[in-house]
Protein backbone atom coordinates (compact mmCIF):
# COMPACT_ATOMS: atom_id res chain seq x y z
CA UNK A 1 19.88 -22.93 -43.38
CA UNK A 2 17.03 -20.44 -43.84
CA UNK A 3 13.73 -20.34 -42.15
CA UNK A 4 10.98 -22.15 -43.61
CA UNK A 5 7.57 -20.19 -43.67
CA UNK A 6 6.57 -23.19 -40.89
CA UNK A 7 8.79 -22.12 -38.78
CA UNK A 8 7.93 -18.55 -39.19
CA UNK A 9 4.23 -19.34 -38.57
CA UNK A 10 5.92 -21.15 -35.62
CA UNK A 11 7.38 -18.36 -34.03
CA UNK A 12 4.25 -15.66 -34.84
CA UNK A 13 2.39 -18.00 -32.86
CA UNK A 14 4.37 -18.21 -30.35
CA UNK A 15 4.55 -14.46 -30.03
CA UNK A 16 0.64 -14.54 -30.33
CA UNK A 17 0.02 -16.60 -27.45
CA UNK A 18 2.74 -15.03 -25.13
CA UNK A 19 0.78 -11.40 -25.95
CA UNK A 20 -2.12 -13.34 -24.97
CA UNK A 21 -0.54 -14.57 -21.42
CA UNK A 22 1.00 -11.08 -20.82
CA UNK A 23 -2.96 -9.03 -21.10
CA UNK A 24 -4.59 -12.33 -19.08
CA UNK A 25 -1.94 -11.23 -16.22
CA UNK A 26 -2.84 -7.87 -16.64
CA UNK A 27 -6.32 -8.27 -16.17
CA UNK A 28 -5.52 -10.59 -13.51
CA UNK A 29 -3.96 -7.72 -11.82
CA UNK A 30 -6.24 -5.16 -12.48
CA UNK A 31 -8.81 -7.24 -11.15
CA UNK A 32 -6.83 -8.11 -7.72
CA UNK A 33 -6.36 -4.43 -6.99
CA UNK A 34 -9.72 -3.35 -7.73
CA UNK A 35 -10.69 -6.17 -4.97
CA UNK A 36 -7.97 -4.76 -2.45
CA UNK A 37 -9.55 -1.34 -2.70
CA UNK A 38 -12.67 -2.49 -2.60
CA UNK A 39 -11.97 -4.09 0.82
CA UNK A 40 -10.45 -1.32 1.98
CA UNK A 41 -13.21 0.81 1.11
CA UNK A 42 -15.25 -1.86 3.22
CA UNK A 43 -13.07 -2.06 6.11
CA UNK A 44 -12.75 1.88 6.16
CA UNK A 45 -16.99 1.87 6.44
CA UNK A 46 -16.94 -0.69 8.93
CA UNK A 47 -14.66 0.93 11.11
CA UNK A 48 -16.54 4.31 11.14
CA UNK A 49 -19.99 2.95 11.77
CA UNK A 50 -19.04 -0.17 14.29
CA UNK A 51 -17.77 0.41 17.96
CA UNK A 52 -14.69 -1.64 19.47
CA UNK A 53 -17.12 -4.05 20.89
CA UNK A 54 -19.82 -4.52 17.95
CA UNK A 55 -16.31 -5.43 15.56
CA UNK A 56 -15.08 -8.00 18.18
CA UNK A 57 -18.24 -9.64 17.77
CA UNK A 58 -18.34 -9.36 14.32
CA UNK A 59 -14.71 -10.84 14.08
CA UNK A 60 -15.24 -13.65 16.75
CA UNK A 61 -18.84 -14.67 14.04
CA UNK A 62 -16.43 -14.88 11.32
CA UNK A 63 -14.32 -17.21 12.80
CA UNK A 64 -17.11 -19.98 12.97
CA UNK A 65 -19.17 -18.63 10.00
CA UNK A 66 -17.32 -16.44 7.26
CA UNK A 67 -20.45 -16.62 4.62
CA UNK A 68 -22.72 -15.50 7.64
CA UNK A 69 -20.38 -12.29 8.69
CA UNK A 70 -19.76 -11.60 5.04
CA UNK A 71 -23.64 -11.05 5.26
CA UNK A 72 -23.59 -9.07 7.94
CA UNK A 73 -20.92 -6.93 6.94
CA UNK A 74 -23.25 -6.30 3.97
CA UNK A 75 -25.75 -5.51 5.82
CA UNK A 76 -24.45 -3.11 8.06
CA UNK A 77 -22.77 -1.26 5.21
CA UNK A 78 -26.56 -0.91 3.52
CA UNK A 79 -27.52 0.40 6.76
CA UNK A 80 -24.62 3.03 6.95
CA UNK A 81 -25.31 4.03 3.83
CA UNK A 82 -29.01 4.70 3.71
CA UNK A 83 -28.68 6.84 6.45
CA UNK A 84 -30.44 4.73 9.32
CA UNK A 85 -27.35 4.33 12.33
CA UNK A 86 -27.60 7.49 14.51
CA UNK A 87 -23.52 7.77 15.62
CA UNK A 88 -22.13 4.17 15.63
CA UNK A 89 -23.68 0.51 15.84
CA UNK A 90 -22.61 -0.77 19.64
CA UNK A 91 -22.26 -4.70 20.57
CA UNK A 92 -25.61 -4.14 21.45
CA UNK A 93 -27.10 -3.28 18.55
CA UNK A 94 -24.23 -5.75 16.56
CA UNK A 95 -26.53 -8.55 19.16
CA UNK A 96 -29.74 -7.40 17.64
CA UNK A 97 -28.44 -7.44 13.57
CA UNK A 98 -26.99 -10.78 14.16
CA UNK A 99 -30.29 -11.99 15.48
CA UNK A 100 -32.23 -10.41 12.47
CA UNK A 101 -29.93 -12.13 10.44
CA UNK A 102 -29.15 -15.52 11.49
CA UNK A 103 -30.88 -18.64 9.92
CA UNK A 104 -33.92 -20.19 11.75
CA UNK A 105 -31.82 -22.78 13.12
CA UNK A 106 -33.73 -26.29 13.14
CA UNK A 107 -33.54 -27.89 16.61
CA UNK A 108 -33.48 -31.35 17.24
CA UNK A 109 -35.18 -33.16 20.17
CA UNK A 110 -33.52 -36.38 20.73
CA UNK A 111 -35.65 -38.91 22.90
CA UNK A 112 -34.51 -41.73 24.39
CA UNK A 113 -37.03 -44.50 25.08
């Protein structure tokens, strides 16, 4: 029994789309490890410019509000960067970013009649 010229096309397909699969992994990968290092690079900043103290704080916000210490982080790396931190930011000074940062929170006054 020979091959018919469907079943060639059959298997060139399949050989197509498993190429396909193997560079969508591959750029899957790529992609992952550029993240990792770019994380690390992160972490590496943070722990130069932050004290003990200021990255306890930092941790403990995250635990509540991830999106709101991803901020943070951000912003403390744009402020390492442009030059502004004399030595490293202290819980203190972690206080005072957070404060700059956070949301005007809406408060509710609940009245009972």
């Amino acid at each position: 029994m020979s091959d018919t010229p469907d079943d060639e096309r059959l298997e060139e397909l399949r050989k197509k789309k498993m190429q396909e699969l193997q560079d969508q992994e591959g750029q899957q990968e790529a992609q992952e490890q550029a993240q990792q290092q770019a994380d690390a690079q992160k972490q590496a900043m943070l722990r130069k410019h932050l004290t003990d103290g200021a990255r306890k704080r930092l941790n403990s916000v995250r635990m509540s509000k991830p999106d709101f210490a991803d901020q943070v982080e951000r912003q403390v790396i744009a402020i390492a960067q442009s030059g502004r931190v004399n030595g490293k930011i202290d819980e203190d000074k972690m206080k005072q970013i957070l404060r700059e940062l956070k949301p005007d929170s809406k408060s509710f006054n609940i009245r009972r009649r």
